[in-house]
Protein backbone atom coordinates (compact mmCIF):
# COMPACT_ATOMS: atom_id res chain seq x y z
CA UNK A 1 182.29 -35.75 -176.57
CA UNK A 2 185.39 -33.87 -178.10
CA UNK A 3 188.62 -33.15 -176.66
CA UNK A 4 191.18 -30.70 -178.28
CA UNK A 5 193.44 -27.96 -177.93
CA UNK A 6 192.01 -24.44 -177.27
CA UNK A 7 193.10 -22.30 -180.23
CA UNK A 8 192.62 -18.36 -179.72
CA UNK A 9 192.35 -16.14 -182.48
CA UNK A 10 190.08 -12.80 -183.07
CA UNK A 11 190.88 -12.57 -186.71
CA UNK A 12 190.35 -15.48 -188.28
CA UNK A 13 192.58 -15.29 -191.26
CA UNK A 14 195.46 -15.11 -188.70
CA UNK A 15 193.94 -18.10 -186.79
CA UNK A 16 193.66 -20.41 -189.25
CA UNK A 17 197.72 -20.11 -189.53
CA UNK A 18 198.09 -22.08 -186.04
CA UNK A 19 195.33 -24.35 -186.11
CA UNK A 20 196.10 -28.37 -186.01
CA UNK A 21 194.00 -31.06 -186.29
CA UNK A 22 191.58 -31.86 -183.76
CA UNK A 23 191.94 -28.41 -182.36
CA UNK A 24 188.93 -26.43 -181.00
CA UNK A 25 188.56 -23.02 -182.61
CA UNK A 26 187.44 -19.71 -180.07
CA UNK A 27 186.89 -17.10 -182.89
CA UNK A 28 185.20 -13.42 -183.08
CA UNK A 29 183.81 -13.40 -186.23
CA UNK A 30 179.76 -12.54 -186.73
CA UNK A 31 178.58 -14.07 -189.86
CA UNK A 32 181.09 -16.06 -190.57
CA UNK A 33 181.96 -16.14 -194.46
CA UNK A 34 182.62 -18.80 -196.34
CA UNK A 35 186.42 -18.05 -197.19
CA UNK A 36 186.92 -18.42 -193.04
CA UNK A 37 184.72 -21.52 -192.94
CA UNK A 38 187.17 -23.31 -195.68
CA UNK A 39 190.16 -22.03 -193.79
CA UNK A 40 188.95 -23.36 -190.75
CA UNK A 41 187.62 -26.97 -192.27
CA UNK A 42 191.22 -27.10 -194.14
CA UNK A 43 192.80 -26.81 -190.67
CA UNK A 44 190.52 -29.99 -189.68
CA UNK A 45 189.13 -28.15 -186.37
CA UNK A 46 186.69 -30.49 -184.83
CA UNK A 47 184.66 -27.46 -183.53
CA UNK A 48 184.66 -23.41 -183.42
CA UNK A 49 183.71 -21.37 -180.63
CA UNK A 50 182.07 -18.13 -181.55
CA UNK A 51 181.64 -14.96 -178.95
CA UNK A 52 179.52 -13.68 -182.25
CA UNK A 53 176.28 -14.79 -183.96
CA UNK A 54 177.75 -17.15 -187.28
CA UNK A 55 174.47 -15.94 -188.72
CA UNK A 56 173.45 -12.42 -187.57
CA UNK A 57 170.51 -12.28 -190.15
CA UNK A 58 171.91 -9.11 -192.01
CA UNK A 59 172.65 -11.06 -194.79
CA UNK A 60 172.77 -15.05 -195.91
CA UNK A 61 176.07 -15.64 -195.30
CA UNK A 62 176.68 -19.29 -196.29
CA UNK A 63 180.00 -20.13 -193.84
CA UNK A 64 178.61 -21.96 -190.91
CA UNK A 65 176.73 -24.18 -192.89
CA UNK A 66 179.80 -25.47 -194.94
CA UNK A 67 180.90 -25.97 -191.59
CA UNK A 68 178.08 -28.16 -190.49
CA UNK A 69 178.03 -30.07 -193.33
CA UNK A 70 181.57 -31.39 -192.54
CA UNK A 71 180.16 -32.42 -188.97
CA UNK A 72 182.30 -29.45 -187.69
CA UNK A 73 180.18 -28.65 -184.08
CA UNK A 74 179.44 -24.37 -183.90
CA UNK A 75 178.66 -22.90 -180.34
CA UNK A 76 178.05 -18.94 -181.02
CA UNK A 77 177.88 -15.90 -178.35
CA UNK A 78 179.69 -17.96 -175.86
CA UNK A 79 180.97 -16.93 -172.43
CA UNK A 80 183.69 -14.29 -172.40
CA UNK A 81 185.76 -16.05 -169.83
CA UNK A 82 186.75 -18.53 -172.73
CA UNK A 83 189.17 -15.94 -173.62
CA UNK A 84 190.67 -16.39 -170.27
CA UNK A 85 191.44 -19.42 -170.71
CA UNK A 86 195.97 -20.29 -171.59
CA UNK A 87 196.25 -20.79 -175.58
CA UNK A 88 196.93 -24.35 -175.82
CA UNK A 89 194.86 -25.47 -173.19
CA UNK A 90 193.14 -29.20 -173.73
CA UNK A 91 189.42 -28.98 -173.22
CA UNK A 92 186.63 -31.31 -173.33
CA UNK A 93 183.19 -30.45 -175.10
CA UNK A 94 180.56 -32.67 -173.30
CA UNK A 95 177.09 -33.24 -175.35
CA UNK A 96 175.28 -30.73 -173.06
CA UNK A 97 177.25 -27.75 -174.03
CA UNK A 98 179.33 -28.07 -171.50
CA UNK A 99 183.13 -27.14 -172.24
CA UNK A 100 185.59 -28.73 -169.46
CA UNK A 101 189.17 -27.05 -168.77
CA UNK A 102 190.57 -28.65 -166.22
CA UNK A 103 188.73 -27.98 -162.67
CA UNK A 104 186.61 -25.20 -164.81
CA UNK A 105 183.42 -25.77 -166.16
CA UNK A 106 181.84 -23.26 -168.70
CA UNK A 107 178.17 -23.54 -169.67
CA UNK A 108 178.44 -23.06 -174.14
CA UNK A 109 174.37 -23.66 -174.35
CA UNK A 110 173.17 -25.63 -177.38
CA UNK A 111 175.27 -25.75 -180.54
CA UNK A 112 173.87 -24.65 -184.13
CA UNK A 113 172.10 -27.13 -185.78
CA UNK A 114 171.95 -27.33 -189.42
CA UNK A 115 168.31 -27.09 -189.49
CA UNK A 116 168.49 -23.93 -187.26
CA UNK A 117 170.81 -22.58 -189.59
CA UNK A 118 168.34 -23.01 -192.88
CA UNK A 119 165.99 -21.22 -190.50
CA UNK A 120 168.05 -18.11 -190.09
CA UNK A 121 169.29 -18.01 -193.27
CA UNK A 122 165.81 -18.36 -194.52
CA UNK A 123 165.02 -15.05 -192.63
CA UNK A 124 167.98 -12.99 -193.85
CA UNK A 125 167.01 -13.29 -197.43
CA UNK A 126 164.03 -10.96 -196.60
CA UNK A 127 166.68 -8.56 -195.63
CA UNK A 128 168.50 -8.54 -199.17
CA UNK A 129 166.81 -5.73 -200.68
CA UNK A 130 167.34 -3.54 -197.27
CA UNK A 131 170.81 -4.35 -197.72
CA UNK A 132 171.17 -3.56 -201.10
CA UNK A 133 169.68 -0.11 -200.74
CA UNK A 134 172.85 0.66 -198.37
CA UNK A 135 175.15 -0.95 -200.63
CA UNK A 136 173.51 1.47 -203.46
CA UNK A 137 173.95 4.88 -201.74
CA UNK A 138 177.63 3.35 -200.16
CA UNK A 139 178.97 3.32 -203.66
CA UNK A 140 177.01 6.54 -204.94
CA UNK A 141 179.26 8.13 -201.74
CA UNK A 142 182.06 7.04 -203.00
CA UNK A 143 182.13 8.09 -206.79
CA UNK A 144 181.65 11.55 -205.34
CA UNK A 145 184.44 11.17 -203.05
CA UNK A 146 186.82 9.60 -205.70
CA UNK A 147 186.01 10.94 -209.16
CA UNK A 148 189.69 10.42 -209.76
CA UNK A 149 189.85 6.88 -209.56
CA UNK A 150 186.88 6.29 -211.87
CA UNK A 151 188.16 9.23 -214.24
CA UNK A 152 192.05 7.36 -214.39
CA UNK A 153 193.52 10.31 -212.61
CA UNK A 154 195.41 8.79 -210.07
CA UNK A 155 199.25 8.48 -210.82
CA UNK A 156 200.50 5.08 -210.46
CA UNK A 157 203.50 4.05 -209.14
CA UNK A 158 206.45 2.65 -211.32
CA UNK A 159 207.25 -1.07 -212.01
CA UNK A 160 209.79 -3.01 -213.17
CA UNK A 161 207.78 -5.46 -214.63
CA UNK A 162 206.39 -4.89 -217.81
CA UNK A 163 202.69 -5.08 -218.08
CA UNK A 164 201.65 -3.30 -221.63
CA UNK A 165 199.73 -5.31 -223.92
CA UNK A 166 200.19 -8.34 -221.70
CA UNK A 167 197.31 -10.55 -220.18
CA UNK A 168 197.42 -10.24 -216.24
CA UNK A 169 196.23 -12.76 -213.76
CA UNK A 170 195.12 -11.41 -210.21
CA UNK A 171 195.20 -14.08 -207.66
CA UNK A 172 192.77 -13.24 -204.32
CA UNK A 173 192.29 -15.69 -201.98
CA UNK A 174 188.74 -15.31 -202.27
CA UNK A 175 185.86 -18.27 -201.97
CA UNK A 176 186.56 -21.28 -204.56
CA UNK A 177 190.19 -19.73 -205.86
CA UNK A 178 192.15 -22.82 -205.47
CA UNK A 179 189.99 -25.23 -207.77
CA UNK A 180 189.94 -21.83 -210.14
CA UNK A 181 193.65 -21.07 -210.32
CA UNK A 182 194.13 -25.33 -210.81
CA UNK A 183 191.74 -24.88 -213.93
CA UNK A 184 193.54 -22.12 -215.64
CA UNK A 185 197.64 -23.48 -215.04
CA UNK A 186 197.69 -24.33 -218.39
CA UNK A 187 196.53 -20.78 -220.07
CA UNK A 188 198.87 -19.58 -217.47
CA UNK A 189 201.62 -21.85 -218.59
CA UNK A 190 200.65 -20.93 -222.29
CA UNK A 191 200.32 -17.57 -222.36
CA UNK A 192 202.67 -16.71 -219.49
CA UNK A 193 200.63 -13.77 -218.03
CA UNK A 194 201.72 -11.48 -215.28
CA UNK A 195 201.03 -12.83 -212.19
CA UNK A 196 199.69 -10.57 -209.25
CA UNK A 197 198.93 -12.11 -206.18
CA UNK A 198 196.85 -9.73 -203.49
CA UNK A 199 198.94 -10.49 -200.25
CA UNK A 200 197.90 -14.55 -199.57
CA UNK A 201 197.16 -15.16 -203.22
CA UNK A 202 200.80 -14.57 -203.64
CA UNK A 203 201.28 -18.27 -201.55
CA UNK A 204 198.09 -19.26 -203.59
CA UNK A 205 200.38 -19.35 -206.57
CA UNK A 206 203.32 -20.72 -205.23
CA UNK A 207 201.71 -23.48 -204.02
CA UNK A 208 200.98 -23.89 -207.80
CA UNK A 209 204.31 -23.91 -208.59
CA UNK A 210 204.03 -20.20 -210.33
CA UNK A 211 206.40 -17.37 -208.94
CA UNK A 212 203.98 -14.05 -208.58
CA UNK A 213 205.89 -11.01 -210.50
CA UNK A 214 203.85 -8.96 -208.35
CA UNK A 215 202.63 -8.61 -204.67
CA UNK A 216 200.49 -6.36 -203.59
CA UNK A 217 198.75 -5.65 -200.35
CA UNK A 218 198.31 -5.09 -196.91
CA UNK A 219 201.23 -7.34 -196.69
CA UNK A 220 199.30 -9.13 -193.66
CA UNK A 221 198.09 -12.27 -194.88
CA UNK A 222 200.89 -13.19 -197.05
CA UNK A 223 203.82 -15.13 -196.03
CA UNK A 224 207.55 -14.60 -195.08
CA UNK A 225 208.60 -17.41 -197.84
CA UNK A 226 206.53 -15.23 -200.67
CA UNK A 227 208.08 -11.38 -199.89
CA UNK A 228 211.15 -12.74 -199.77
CA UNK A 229 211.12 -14.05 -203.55
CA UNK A 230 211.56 -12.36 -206.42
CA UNK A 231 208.33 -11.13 -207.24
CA UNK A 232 208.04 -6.89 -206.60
CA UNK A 233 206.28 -5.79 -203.61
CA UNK A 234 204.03 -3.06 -203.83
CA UNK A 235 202.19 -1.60 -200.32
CA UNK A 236 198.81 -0.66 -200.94
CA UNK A 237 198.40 2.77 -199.26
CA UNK A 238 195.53 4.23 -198.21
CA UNK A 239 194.49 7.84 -199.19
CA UNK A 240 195.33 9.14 -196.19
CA UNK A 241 198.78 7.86 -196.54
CA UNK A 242 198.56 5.16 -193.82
CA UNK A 243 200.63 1.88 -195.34
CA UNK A 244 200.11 -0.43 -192.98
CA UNK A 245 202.56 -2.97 -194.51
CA UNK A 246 205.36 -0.54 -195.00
CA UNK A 247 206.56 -2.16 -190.86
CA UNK A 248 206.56 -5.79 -192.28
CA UNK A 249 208.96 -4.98 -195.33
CA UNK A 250 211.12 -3.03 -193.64
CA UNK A 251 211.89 -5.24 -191.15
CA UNK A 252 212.42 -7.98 -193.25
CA UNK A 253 214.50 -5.72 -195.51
CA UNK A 254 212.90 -5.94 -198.75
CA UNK A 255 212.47 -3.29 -201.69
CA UNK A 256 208.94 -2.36 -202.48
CA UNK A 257 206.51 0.51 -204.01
CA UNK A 258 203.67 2.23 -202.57
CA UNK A 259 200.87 2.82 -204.33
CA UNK A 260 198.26 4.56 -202.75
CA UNK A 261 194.36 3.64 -203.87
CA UNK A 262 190.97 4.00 -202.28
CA UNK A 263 189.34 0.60 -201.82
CA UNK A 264 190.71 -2.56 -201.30
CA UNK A 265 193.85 -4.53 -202.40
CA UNK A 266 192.10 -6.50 -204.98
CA UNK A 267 190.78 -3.14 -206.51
CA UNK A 268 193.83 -1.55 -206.08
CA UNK A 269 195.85 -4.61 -207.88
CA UNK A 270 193.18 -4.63 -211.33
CA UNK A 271 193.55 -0.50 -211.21
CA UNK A 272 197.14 -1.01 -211.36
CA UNK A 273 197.22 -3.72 -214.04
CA UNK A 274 194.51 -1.94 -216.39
CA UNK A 275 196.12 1.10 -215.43
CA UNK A 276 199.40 -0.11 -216.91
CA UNK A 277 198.11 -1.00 -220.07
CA UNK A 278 197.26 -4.87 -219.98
CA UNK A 279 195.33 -6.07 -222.60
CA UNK A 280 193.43 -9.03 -220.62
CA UNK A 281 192.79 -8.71 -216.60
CA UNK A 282 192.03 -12.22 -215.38
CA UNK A 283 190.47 -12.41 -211.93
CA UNK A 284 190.87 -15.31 -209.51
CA UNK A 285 188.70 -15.43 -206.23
CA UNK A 286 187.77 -11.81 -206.52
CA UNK A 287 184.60 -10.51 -205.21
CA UNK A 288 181.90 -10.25 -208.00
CA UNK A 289 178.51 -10.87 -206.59
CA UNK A 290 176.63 -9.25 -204.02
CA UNK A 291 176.76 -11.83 -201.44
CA UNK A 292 180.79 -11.03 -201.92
CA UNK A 293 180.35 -7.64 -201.05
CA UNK A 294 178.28 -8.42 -198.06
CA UNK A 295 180.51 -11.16 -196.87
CA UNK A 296 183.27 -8.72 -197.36
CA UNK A 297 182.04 -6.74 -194.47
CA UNK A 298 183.45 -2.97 -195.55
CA UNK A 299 181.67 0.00 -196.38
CA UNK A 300 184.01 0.49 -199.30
CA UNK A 301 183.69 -2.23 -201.21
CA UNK A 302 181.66 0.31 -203.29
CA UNK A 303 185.05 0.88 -204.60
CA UNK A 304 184.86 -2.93 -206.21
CA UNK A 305 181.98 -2.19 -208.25
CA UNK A 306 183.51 0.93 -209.26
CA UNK A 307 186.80 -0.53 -210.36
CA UNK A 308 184.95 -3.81 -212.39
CA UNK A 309 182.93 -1.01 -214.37
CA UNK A 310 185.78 1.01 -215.01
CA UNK A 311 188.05 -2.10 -216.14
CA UNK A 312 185.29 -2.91 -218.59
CA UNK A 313 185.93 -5.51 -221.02
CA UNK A 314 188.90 -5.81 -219.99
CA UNK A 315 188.17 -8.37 -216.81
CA UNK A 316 187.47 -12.21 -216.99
CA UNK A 317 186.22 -13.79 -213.95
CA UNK A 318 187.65 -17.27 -213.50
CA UNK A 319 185.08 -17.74 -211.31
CA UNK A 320 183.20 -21.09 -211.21
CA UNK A 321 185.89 -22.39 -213.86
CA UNK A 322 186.75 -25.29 -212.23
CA UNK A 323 183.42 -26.55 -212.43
CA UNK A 324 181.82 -25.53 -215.58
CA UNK A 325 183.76 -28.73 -217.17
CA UNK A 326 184.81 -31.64 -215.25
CA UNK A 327 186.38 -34.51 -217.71
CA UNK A 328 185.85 -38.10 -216.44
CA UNK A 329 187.87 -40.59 -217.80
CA UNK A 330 185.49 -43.75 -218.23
CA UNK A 331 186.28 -47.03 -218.92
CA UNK A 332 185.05 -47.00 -222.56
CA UNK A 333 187.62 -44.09 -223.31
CA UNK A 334 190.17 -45.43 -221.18
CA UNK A 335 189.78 -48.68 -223.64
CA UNK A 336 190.21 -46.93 -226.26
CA UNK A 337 192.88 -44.63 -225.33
CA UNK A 338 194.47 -47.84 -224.52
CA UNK A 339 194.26 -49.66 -227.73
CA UNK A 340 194.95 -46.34 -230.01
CA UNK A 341 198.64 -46.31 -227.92
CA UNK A 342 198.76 -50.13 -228.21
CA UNK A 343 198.21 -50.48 -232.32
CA UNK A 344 201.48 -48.93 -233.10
CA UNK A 345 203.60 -50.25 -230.38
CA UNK A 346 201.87 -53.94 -231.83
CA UNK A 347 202.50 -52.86 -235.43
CA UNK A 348 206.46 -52.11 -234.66
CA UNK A 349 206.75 -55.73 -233.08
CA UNK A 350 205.22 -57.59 -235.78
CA UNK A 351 207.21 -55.96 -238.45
CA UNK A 352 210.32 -57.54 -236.26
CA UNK A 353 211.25 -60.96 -237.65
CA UNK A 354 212.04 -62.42 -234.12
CA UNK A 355 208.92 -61.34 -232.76
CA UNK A 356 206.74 -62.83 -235.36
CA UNK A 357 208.72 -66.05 -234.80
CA UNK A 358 208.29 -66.29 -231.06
CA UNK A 359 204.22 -65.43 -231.80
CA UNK A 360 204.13 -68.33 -234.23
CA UNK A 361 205.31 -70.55 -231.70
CA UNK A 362 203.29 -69.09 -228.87
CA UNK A 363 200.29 -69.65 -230.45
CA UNK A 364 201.74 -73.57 -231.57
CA UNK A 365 201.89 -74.36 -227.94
CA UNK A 366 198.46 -72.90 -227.23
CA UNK A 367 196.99 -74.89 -230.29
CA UNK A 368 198.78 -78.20 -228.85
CA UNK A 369 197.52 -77.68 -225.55
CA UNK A 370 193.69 -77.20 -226.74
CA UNK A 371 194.17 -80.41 -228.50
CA UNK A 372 195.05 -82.51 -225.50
């Protein structure tokens, strides 16, 4: 049995903002990607309530079972009357699937099992190559439709900060970018890159203690404490001029730029960088893989493929950084790390005349004491 507060959210991303621990998640999210699941697992929900399949068998999306491994229960396509329900409310999930609000009763059925999970996931790997086919003529589509962006047409908008023959770090709060952007502080620190964060990997670097020089986006995921800093803003546009995060600025009364891209953010952010002569694009938590692209859920993400072959040599995934070396300190090098900072700290006090005199008569008193 669980009891919790009833948190409402149909994006997820803006969920995950409000959540608590020990809350009880009602989402609308069909296959559920991993970069919700750790948002929701960071929050410490104790379960999530799905009107949507987690796994919808389009694709092995890997989210709900991160979730299950953390003992986090998942009820999917539940009643619509949940939604009803006041925000806030404290429920009760009974064993049987049975969600109490008060004097309402709603029936959930039987939650997703981890071994019901590796069963569906099992199946959607059959549908991979289906997948990729649409995924294939998707981003043929769009190289017709935007020959300028892969020819370097496009005019870019102006910035203040200087980017030409300067390494640039993109920060997208992607699957696996906080261990990633911990592993690379130092090059950061060392080679003091430009720093782009795509709207929430702007707080992703703050919370590193690194100011972004640049933020660009949507401006919807990224907080109030980041656009007002001193980093630029630039609104990604879309080709049809829509600039959905023009609103948000402007009513917090900050400058910014538009720039107006095909694609998303993230592609827009490396266009602008390469675009601006950077000799070094690093990417943190960007989509690379196909499962990405999939997870992703847009039928221009085409455009991401696009952009990474038109960057060329140029990009470096930090990807998987953080765990392609791992130092342990064991107790044989602590030992010796121990004794090589002990040696001339021991070396200084013997060459002091006092010193050596109170050692002499330490070790007088221990030699009395083994005689009797």
């Amino acid at each position: 049995m669980l009891r919790g507060r009833l948190r409402k959210g149909r994006r997820t991303k803006d969920l995950v903002k409000t959540l608590a621990r020990g809350d009880i998640a009602l989402i609308s999210h069909e296959d559920l990607d991993l970069v919700a699941a750790e948002s929701l697992a960071g929050a410490g929900v104790v379960a999530v309530l799905n009107e949507k399949r987690f796994i919808s068998g389009r694709y092995p999306n890997l989210g709900p079972e991160y979730l299950l491994a953390r003992d986090i229960k998942l009820y999917d396509c539940v009643p619509l009357t949940l939604w009803s329900l006041a925000e806030g409310t404290r429920v009760t999930l009974e064993e049987g699937g049975r969600l109490v609000a008060g004097k309402e009763q709603v029936e959930l059925g039987n939650p997703l099992t981890a071994e019901a999970a590796d069963l569906l996931l099992a199946k959607t790997r059959a549908n991979l190559n289906r997948e990729l086919d649409k995924f294939i003529d998707n981003t043929l589509d769009y190289a017709r439709r935007e020959k300028e962006l892969v020819l370097g047409l496009r005019e870019l908008p102006p910035l203040e900060t200087a980017i030409w023959g300067r390494p640039v770090v993109v920060v997208v709060r992607g699957w696996g970018y906080q261990g990633d952007l911990r592993a690379i502080v130092s090059y950061i620190r060392e080679a003091r890159p430009v720093l782009i964060g795509v709207d929430g990997g702007a707080d992703a670097l703050l919370d590193c203690g690194l100011e972004p020089q640049i933020i660009l986006g949507d401006m919807d995921s990224v907080s109030d404490r980041a656009l007002r800093g001193k980093g630029e803003r630039v609104v990604h546009a879309y080709t049809d001029g829509r600039a959905p995060g023009k609103e948000r600025l402007e009513k917090l009364g900050v400058k910014y730029t538009v720039f107006a891209a095909p694609g998303t953010s993230e592609d827009a952010a490396m266009l602008l960088a390469a675009g601006k002569g950077a000799d070094l694009v690093v990417a943190v938590g960007a989509h690379s893989s196909m499962i990405d692209f999939l997870e992703k859920g847009r039928p221009g993400m085409g455009s991401t493929f696009l952009t990474r072959l038109k960057i060329g040599d140029k990009l470096v995934d930090a990807r998987g950084l953080s765990k392609l070396y791992q130092s342990r300190l064991t107790p044989a090098w602590a030992a010796v790390l121990f004794f090589a900072a002990f040696m001339p700290i021991a070396a200084l006090l013997y060459a002091s005349p006092g010193f050596r005199h109170l050692l002499y008569l330490l070790l007088y008193k221990l030699a009395r004491m083994a005689g009797g």
